[in-house]
C-alpha atoms as a PDB file:
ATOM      1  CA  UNK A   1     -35.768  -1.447 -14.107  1.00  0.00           C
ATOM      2  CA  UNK A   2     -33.284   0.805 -15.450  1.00  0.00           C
ATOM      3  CA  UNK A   3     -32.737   2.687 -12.426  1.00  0.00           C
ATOM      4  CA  UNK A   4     -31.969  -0.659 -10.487  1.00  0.00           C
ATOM      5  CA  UNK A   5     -29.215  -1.835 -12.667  1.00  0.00           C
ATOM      6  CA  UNK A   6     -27.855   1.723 -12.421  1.00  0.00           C
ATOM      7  CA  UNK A   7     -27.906   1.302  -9.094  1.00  0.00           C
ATOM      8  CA  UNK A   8     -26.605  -1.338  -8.891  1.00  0.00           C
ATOM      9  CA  UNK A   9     -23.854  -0.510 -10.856  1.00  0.00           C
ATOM     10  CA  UNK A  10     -23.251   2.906  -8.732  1.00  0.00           C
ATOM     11  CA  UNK A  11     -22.965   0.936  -5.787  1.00  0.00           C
ATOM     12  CA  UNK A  12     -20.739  -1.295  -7.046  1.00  0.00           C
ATOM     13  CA  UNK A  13     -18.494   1.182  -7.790  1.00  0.00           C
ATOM     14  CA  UNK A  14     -18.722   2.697  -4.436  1.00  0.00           C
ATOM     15  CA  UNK A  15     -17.608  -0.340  -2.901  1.00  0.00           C
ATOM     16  CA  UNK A  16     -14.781  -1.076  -4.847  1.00  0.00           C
ATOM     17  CA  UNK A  17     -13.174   1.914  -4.726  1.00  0.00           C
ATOM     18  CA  UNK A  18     -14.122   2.306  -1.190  1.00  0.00           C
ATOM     19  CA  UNK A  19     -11.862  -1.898  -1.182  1.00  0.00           C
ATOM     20  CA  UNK A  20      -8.852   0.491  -2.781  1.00  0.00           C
ATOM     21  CA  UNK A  21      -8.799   3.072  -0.330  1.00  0.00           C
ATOM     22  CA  UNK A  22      -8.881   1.051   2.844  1.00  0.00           C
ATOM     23  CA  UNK A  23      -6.304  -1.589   1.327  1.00  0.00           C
ATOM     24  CA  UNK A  24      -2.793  -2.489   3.223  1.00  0.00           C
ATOM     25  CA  UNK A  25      -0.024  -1.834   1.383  1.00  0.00           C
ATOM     26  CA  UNK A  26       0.930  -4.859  -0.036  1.00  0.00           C
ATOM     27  CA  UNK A  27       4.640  -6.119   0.982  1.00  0.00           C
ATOM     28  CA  UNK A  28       5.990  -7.030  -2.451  1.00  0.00           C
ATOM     29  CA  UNK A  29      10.088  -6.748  -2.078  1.00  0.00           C
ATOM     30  CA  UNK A  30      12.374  -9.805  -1.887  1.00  0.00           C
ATOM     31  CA  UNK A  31      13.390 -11.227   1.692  1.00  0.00           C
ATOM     32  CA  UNK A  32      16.183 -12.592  -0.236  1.00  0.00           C
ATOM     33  CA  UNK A  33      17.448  -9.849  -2.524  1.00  0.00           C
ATOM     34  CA  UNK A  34      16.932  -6.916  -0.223  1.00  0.00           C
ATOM     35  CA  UNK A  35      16.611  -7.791   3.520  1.00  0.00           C
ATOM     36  CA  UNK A  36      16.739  -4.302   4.768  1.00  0.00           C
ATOM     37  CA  UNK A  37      13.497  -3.124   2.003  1.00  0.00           C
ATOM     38  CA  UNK A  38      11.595  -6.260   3.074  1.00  0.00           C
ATOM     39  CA  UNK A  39      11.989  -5.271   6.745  1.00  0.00           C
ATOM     40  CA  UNK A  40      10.955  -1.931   5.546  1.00  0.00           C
ATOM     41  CA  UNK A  41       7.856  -2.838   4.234  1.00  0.00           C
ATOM     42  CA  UNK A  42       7.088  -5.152   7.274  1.00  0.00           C
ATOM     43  CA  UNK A  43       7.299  -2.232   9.365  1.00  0.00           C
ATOM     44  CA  UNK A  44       5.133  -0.283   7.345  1.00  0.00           C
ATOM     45  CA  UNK A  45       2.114  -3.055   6.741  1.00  0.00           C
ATOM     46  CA  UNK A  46       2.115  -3.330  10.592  1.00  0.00           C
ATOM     47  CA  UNK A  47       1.992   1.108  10.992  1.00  0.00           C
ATOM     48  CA  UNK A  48      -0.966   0.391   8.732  1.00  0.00           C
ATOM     49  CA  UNK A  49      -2.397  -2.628  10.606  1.00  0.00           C
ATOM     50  CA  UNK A  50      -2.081  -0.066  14.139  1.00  0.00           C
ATOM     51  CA  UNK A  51      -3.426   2.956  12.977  1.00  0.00           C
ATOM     52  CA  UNK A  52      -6.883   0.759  11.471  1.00  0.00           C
ATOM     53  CA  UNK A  53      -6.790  -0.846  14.735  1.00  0.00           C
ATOM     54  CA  UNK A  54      -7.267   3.031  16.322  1.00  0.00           C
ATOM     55  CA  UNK A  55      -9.627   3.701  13.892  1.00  0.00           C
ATOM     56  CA  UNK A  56     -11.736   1.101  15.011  1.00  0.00           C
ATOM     57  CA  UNK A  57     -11.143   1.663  18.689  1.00  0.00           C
ATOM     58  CA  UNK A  58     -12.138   5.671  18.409  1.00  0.00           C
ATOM     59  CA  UNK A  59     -15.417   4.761  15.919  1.00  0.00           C
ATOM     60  CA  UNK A  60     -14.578   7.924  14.616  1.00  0.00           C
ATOM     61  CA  UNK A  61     -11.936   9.391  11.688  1.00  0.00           C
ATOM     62  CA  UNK A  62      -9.570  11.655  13.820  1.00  0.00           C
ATOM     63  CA  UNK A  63      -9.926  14.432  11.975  1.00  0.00           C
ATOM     64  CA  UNK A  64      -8.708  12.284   8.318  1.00  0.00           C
ATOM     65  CA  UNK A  65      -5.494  12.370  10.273  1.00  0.00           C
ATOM     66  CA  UNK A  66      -5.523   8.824  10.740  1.00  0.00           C
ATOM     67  CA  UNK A  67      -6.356   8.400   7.070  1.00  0.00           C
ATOM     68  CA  UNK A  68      -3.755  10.708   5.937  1.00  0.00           C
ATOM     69  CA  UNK A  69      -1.259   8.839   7.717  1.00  0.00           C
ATOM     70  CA  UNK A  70      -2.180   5.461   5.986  1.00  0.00           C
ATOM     71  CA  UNK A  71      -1.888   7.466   2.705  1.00  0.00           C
ATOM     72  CA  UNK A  72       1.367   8.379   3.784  1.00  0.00           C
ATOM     73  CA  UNK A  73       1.987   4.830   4.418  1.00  0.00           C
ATOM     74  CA  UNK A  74       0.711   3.445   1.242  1.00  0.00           C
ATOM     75  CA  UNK A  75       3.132   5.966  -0.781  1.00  0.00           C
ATOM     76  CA  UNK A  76       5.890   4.916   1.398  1.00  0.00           C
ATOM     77  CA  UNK A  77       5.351   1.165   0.823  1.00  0.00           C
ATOM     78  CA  UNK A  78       5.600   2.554  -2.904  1.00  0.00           C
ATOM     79  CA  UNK A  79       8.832   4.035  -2.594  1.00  0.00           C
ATOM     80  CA  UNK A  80      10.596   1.118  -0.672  1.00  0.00           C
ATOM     81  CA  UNK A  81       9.568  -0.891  -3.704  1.00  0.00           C
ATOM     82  CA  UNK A  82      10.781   1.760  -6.448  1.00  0.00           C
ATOM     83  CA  UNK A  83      13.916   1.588  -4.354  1.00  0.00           C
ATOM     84  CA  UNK A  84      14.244  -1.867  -5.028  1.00  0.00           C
ATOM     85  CA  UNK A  85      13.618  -1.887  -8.202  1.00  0.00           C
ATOM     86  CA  UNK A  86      16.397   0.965  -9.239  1.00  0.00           C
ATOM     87  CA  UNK A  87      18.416  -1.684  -6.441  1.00  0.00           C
ATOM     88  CA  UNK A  88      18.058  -4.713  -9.451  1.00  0.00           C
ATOM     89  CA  UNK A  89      18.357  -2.343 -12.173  1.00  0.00           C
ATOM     90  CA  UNK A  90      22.001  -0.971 -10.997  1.00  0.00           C
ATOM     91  CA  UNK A  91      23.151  -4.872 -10.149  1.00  0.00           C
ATOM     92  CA  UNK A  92      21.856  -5.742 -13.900  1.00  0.00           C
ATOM     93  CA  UNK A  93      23.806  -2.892 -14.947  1.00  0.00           C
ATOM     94  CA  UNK A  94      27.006  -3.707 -12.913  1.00  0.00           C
ATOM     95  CA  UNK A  95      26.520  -7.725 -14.209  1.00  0.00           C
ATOM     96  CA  UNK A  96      26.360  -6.586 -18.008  1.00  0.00           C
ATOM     97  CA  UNK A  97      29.259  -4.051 -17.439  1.00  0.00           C
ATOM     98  CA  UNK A  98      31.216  -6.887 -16.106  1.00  0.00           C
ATOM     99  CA  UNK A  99      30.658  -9.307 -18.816  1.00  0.00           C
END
């Protein structure tokens, strides 16, 4: 019995972190606040939507290339958002430096 639940559990694991690996960046940066970032992002969710779409087509892995690039893609989803985020920080500044 004990070697079931492990199991289980093992494959459960596998699966979710398997979920992580093949997720799309998310796009998480305001239309309204930074046009230009949101684009951005939009851009880079559909890089990530083309190269799965190859992926699938060639039912094979490229040589991780293909993978590599949407790890590429993932970090530069990242940095659009930490680039918004210093974006509000600054204007917070500039609003309290005003006051």
């Amino acid at each position: 019995m004990r070697k079931i639940i492990m199991f289980g559990c093992l494959t459960s694991m596998v699966i979710m972190v398997s979920a992580l690996a093949f997720a799309e960046p998310g796009r998480n940066v305001s239309w309204r606040k930074h046009p230009n970032l949101a684009a951005a992002q939009k851009f880079v969710d559909k890089a990530f939507e083309k190269i799965s779409a190859a992926q699938t087509a060639n039912e094979f892995d490229m040589d991780g290339h293909a993978q590599k690039a949407k790890e590429l893609l993932d970090q530069a989803n990242q940095e659009i958002k930490a680039a918004a985020e210093a974006a509000n920080r600054h204007e917070k500044r500039e609003e309290r430096r005003r006051e």
